[in-house]
C-alpha atoms as a PDB file:
ATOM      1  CA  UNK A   1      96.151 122.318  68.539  1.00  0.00           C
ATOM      2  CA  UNK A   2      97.686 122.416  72.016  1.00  0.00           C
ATOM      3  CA  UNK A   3      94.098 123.150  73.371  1.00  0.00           C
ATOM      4  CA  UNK A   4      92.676 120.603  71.450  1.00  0.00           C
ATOM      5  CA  UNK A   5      94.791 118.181  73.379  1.00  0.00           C
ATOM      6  CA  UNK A   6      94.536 119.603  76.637  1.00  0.00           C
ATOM      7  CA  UNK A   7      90.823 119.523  76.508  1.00  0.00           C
ATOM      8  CA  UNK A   8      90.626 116.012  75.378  1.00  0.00           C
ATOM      9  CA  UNK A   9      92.929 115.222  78.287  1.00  0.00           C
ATOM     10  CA  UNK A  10      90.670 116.741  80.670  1.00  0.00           C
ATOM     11  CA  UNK A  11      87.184 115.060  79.324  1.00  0.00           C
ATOM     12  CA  UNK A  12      89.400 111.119  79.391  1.00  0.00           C
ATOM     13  CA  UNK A  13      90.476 111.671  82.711  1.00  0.00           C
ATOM     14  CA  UNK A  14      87.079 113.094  83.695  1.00  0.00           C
ATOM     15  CA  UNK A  15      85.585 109.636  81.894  1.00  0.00           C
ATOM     16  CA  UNK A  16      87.568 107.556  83.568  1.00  0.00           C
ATOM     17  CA  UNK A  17      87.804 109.205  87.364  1.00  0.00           C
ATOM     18  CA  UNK A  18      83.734 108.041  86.820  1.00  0.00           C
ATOM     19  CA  UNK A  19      84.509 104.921  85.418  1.00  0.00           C
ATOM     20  CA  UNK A  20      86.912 104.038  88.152  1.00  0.00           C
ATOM     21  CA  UNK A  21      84.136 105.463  90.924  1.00  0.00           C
ATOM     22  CA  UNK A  22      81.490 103.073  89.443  1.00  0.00           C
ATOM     23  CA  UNK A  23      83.785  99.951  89.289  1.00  0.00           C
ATOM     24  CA  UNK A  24      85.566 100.887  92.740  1.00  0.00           C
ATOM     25  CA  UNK A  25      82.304 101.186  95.066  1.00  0.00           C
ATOM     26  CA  UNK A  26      81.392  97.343  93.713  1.00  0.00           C
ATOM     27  CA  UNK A  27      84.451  95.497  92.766  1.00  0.00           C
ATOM     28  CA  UNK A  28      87.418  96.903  94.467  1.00  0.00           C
ATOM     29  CA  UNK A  29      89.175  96.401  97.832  1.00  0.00           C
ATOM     30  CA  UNK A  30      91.355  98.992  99.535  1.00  0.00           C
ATOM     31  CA  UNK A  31      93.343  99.602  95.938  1.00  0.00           C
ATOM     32  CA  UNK A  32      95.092 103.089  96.477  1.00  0.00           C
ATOM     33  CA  UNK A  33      97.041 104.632  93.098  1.00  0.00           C
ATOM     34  CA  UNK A  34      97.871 107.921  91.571  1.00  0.00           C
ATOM     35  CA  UNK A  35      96.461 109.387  88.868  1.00  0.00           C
ATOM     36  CA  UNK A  36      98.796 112.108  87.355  1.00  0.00           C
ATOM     37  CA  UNK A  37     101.296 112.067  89.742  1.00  0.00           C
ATOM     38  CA  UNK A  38      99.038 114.432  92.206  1.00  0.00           C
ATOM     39  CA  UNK A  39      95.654 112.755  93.057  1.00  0.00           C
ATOM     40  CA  UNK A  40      95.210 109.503  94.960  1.00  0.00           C
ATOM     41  CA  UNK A  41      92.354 107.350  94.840  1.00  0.00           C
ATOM     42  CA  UNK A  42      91.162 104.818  97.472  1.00  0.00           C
ATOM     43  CA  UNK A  43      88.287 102.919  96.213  1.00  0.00           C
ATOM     44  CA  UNK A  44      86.063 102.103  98.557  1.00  0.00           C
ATOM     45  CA  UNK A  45      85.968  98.094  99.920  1.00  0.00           C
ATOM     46  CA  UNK A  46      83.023  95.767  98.169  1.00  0.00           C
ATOM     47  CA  UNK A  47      79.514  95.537  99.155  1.00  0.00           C
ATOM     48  CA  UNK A  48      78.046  92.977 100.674  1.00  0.00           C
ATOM     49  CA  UNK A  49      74.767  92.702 100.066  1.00  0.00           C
ATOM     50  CA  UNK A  50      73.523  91.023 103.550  1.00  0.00           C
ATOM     51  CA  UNK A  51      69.714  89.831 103.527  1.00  0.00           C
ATOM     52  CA  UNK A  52      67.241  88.904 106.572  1.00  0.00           C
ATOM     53  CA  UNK A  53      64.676  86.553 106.484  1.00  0.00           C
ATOM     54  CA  UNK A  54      63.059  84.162 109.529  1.00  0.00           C
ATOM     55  CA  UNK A  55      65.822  81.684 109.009  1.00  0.00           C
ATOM     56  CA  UNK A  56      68.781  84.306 109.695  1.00  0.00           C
ATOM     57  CA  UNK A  57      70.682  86.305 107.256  1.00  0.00           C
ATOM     58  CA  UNK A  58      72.229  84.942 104.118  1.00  0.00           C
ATOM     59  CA  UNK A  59      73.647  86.402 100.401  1.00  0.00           C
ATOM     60  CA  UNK A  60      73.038  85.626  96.943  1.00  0.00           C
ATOM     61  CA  UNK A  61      75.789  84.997  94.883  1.00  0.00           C
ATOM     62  CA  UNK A  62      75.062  83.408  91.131  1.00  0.00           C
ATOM     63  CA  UNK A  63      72.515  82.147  89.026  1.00  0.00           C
ATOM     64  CA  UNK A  64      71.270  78.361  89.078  1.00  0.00           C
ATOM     65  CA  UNK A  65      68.505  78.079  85.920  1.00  0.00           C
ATOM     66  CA  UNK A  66      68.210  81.096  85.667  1.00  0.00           C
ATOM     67  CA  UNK A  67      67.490  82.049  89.557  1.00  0.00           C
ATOM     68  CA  UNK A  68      69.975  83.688  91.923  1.00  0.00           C
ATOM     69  CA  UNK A  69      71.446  81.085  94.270  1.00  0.00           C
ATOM     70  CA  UNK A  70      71.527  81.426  97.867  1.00  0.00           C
ATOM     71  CA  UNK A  71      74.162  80.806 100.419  1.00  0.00           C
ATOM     72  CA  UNK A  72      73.221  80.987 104.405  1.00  0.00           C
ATOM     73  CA  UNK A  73      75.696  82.650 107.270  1.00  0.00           C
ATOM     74  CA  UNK A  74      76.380  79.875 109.703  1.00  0.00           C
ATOM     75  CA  UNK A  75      79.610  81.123 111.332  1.00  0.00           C
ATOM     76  CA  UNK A  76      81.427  84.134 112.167  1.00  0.00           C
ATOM     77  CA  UNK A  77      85.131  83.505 113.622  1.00  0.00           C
ATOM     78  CA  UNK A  78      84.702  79.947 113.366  1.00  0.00           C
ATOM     79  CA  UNK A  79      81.950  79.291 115.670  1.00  0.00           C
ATOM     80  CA  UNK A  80      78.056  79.311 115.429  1.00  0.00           C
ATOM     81  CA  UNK A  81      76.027  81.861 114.344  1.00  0.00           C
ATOM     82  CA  UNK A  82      72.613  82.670 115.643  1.00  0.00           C
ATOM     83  CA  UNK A  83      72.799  86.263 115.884  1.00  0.00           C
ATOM     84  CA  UNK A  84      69.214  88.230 115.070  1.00  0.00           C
ATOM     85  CA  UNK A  85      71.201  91.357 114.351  1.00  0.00           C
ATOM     86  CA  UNK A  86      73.717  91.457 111.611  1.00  0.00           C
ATOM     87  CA  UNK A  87      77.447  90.785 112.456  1.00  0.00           C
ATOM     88  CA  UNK A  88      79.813  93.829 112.132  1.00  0.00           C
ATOM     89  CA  UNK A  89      82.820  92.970 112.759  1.00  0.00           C
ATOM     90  CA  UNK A  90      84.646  89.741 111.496  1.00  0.00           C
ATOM     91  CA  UNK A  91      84.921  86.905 109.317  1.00  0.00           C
ATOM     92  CA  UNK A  92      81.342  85.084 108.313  1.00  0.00           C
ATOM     93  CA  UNK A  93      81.197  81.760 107.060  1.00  0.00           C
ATOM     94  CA  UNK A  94      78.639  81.230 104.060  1.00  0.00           C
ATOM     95  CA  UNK A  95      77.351  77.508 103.146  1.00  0.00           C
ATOM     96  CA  UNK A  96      75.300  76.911 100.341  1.00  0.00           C
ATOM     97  CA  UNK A  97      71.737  77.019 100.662  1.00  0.00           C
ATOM     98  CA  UNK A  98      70.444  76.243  96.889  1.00  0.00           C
ATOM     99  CA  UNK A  99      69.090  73.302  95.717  1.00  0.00           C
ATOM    100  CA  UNK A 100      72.553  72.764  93.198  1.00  0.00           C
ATOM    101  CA  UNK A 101      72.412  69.120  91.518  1.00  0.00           C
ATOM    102  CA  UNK A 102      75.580  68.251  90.672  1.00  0.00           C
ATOM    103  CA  UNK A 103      77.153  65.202  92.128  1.00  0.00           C
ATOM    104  CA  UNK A 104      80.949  64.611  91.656  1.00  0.00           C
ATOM    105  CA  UNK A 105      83.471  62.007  92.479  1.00  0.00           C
ATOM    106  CA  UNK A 106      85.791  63.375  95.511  1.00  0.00           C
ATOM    107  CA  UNK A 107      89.179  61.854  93.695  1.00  0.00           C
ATOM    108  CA  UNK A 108      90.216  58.966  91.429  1.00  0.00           C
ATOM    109  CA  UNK A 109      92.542  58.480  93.311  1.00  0.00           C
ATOM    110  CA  UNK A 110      93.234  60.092  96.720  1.00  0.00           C
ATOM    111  CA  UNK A 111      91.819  61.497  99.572  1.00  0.00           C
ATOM    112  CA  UNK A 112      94.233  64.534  99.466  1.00  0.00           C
ATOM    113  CA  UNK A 113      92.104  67.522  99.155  1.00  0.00           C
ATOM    114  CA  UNK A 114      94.956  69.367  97.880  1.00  0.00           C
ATOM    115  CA  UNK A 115      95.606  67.514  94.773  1.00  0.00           C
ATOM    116  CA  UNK A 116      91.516  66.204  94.518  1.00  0.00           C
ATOM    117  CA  UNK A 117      89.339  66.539  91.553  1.00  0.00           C
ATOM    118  CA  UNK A 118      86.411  68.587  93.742  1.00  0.00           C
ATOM    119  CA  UNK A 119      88.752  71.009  94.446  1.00  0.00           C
ATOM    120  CA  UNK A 120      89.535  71.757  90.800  1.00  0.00           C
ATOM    121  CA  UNK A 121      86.022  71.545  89.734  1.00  0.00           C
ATOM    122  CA  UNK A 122      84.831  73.840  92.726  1.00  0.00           C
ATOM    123  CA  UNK A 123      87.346  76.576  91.128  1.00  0.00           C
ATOM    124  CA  UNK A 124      86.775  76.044  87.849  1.00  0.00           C
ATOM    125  CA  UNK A 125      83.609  74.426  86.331  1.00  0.00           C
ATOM    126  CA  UNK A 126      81.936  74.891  89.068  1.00  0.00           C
ATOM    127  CA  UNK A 127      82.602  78.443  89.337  1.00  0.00           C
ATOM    128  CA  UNK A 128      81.664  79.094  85.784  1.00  0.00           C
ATOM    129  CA  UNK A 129      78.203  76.634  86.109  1.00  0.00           C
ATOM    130  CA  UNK A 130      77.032  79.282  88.502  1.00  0.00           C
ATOM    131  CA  UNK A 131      78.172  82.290  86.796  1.00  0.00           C
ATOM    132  CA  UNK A 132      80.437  83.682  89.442  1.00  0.00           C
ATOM    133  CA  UNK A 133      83.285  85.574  87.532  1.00  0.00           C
ATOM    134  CA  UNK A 134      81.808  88.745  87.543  1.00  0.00           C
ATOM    135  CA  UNK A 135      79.598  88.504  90.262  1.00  0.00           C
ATOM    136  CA  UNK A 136      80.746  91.345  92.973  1.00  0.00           C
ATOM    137  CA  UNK A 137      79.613  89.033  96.531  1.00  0.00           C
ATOM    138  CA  UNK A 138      82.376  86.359  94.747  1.00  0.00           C
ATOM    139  CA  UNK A 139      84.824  89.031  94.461  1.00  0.00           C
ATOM    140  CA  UNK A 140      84.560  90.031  97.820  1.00  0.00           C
ATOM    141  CA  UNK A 141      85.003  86.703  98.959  1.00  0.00           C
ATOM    142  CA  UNK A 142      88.188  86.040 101.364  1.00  0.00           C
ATOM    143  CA  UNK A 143      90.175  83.272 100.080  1.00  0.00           C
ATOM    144  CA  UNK A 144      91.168  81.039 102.257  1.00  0.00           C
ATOM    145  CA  UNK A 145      95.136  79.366 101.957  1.00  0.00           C
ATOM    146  CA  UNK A 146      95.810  75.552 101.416  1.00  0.00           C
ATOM    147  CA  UNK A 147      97.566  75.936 105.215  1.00  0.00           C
ATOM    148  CA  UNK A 148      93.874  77.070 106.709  1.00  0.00           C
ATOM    149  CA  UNK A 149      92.007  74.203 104.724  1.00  0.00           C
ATOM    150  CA  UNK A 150      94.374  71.527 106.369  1.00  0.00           C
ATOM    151  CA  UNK A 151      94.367  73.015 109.876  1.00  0.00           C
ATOM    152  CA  UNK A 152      92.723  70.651 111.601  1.00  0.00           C
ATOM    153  CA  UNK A 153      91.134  68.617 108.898  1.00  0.00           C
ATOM    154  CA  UNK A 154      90.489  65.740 110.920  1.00  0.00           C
ATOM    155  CA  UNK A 155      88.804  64.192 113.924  1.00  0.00           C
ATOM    156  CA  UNK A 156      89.574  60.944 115.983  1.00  0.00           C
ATOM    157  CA  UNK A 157      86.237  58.985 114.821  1.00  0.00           C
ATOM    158  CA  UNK A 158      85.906  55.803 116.951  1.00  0.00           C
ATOM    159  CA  UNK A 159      83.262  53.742 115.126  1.00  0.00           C
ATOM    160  CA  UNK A 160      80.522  52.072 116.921  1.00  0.00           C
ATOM    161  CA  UNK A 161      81.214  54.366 119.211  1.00  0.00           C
ATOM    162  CA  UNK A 162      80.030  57.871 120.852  1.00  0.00           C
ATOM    163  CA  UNK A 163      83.835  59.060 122.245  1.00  0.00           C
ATOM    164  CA  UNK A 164      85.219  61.598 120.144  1.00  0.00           C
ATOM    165  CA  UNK A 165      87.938  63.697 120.137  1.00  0.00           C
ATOM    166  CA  UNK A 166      88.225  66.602 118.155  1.00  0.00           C
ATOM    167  CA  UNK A 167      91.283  67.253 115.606  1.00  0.00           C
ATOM    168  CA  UNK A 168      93.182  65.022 117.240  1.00  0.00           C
ATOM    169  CA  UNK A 169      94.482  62.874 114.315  1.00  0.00           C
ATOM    170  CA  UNK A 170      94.646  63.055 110.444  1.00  0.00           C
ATOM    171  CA  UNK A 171      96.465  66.309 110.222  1.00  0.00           C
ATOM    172  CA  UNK A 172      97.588  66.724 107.123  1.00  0.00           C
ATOM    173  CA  UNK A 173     100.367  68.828 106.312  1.00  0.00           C
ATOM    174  CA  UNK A 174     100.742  70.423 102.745  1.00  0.00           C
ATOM    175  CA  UNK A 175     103.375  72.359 100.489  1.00  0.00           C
ATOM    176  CA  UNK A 176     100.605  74.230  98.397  1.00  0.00           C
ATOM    177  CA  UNK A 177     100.527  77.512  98.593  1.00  0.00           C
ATOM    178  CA  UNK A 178      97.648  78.388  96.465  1.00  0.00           C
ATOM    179  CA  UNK A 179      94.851  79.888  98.270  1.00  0.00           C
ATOM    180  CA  UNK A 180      90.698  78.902  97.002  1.00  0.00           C
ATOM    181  CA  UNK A 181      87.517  80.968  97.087  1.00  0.00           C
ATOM    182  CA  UNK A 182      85.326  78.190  97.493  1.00  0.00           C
ATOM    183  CA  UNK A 183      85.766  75.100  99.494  1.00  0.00           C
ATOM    184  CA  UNK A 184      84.159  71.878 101.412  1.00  0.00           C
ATOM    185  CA  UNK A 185      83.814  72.260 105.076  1.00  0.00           C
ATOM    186  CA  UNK A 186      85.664  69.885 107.149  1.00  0.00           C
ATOM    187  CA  UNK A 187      83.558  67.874 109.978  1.00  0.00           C
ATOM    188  CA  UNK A 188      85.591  70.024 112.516  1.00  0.00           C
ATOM    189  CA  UNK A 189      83.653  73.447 111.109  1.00  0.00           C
ATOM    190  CA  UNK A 190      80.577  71.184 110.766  1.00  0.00           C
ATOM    191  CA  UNK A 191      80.717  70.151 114.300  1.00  0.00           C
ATOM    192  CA  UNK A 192      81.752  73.780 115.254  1.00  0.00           C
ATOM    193  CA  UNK A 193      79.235  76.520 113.224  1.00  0.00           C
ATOM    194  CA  UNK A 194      76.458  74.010 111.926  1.00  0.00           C
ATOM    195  CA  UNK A 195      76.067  71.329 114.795  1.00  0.00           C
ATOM    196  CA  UNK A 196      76.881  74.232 117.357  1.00  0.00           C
ATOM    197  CA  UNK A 197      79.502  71.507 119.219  1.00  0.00           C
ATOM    198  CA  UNK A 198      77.146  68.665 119.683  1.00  0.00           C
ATOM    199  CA  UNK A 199      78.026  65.376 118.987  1.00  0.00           C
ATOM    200  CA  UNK A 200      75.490  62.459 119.872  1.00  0.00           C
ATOM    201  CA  UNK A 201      75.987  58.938 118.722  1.00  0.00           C
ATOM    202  CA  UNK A 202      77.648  59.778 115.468  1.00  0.00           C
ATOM    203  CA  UNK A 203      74.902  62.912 114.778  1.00  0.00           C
ATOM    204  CA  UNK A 204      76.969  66.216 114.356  1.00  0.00           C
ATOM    205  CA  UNK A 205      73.611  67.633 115.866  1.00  0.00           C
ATOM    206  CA  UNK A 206      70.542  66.684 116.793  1.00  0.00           C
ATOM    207  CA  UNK A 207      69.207  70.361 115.508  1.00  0.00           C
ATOM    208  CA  UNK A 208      70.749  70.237 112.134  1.00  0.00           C
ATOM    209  CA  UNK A 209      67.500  70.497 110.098  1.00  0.00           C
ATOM    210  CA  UNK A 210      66.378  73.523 112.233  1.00  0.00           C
ATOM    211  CA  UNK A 211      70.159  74.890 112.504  1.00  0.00           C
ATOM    212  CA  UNK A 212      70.713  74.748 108.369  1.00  0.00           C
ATOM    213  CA  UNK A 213      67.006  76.113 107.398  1.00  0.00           C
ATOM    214  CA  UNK A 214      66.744  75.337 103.968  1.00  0.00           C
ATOM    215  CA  UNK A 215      69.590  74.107 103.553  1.00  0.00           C
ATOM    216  CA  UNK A 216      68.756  70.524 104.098  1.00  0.00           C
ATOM    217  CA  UNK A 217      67.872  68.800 100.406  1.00  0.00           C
ATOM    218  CA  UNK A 218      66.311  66.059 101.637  1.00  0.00           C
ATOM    219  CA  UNK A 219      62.797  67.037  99.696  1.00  0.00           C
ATOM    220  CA  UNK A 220      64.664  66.489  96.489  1.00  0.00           C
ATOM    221  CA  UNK A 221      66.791  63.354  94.811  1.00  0.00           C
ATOM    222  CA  UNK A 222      68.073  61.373  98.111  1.00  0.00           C
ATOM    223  CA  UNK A 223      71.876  60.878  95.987  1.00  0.00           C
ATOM    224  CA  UNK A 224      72.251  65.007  96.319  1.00  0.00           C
ATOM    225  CA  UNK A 225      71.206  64.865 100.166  1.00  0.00           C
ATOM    226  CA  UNK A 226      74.700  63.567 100.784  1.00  0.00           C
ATOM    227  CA  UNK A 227      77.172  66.227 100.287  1.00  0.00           C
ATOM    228  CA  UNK A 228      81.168  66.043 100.468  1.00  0.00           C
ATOM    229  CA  UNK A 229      83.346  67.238 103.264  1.00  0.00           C
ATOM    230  CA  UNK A 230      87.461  67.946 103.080  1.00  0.00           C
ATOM    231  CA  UNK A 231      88.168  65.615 105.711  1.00  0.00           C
ATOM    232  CA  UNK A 232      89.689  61.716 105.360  1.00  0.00           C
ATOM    233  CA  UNK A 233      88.575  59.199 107.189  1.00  0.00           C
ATOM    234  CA  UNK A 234      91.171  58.362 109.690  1.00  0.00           C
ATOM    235  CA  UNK A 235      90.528  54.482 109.684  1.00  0.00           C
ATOM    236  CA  UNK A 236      90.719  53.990 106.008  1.00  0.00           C
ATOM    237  CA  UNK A 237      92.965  56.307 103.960  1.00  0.00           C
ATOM    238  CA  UNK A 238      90.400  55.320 100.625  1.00  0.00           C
ATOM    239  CA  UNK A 239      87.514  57.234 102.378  1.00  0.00           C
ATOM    240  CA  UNK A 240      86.620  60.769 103.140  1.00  0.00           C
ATOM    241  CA  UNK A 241      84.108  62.306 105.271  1.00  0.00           C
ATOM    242  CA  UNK A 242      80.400  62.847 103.940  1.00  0.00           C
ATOM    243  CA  UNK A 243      77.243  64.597 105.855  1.00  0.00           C
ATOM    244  CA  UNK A 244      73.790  62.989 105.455  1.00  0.00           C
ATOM    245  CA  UNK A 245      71.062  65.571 105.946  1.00  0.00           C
ATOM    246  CA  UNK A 246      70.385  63.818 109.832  1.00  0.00           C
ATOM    247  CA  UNK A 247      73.732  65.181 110.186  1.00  0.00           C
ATOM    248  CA  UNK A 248      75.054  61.969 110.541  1.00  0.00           C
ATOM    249  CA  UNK A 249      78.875  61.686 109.613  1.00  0.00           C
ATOM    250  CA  UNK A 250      80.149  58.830 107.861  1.00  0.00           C
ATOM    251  CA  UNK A 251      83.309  57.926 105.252  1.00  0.00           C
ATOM    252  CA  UNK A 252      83.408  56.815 101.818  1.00  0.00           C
ATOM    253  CA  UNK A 253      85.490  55.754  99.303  1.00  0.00           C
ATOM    254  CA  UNK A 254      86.454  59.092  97.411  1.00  0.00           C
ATOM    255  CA  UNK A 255      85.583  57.667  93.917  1.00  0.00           C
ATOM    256  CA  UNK A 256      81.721  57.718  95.073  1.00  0.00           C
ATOM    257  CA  UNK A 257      79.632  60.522  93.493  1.00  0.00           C
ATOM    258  CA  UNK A 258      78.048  62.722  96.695  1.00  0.00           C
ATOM    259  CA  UNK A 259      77.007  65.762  96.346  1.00  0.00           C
ATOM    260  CA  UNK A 260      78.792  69.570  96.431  1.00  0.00           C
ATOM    261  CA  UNK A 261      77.911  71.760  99.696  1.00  0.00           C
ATOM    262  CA  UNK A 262      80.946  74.472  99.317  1.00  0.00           C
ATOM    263  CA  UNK A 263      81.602  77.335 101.685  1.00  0.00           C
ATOM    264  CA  UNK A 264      83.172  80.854 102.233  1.00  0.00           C
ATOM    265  CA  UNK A 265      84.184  83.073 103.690  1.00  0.00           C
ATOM    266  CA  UNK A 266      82.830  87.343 103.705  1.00  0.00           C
ATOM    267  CA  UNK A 267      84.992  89.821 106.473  1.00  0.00           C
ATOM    268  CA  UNK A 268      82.198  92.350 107.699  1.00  0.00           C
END
């Protein structure tokens, strides 16, 4: 009987040291325990499954009908990325790249991105529309704390006018301490990984079609080739910050349905 036992024991912790292997190589970041009391196991950080093609390097992460979805590198460590070699070392910024039609209100109400609508539905129906729970680039996403999303949120936007000055008002200060996954750029990333820090007569960049690839919509339904950003609008607390596909920057009132452009972040 007492071998019985001991040679189950040895065949379930045999099963599950492979189990553990198989779920630790794809899902698992730097999780150490001990098995027994005697043997440690580190399994091994997720992979990121980095692709190349003649618009730069991107991921796919979800399914869209039925087809993976695609999401372009655009930054690493906040600023542009044009790199022809992949990036080693640091954190990359990820926008998305597929064609996604779903427009959404920013707020009822507000133009808090703490407390708005988007951000719900971006980590929650959102996240479920494209099938993301179990996919392993989402969980080896960095998430990114409510203090990073309103660091420097804003921009001083002089209308009718070419003079800006960046993050210089509309800093928004916040008590949440929740962190997201996904999230809407703010027109200071914009301006700083997409436009590459060009700002002519109210154009983030005079490059953004080339810059974003296939990431511009405007072949499909014009309402989804406006997309959402985080920021308010500094002269008018009822608006927040949109990006046409010209990269023009303008506000609206965050009750009007744009469309949903969300970002994240990968460490490499």
């Amino acid at each position: 009987m007492t071998k019985t036992i001991k040679i189950l024991s040895t065949i379930s912790f045999i099963a599950m040291a492979i189990v553990l292997t198989f779920v630790g190589v794809w899902a698992l970041a730097d999780l150490d325990f001990t098995v027994g009391g005697d043997i440690t196991y580190t399994a091994p950080e997720p992979q990121i499954n980095l692709q190349q093609d003649g618009n730069g390097f991107y991921v796919t992460m979800g399914t869209y009908n039925n087809a993976p979805v695609v999401w372009r590198l655009v930054g690493m460590d906040g600023n542009r990325f044009t790199g022809t070699t992949a990036p080693t070392n640091g954190i990359g910024t990820f926008v998305l790249e597929t064609y996604v039609a779903q427009t959404k209100e920013f707020d009822a109400d507000s133009s808090d991105y703490a407390t708005s609508d988007i951000r719900t539905y971006l980590n929650g129906d959102y996240k479920t529309l494209l099938n993301l729970a179990n996919d392993t680039t989402y969980k080896a996403i960095i998430p990114r704390s409510m203090t990073s999303l309103y660091t420097d949120i804003g921009w001083n936007y002089y209308r009718g006018n070419s003079n800006y000055a960046e993050n210089e008002v509309y800093s928004i200060t916040t008590t949440n301490t929740e962190s997201d996954k996904l999230w809407l750029m703010s027109i200071a990333e914009v301006y700083s990984m997409v436009g590459g820090g060009e700002i002519t007569n109210g154009i983030i960049s005079d490059d953004w079609s080339s810059v974003m690839a296939n990431i511009d919509w405007s072949s499909e339904e014009s309402t989804y080739d406006m997309f959402w950003l985080r920021s308010p609008d500094a002269t008018a607390s009822f608006r927040v910050y949109y990006v046409e596909s010209d990269g023009n920057f303008l506000g609206r009132p965050y009750g009007t349905l744009m469309s949903i452009r969300p970002a994240f972040n990968l460490e490499f």
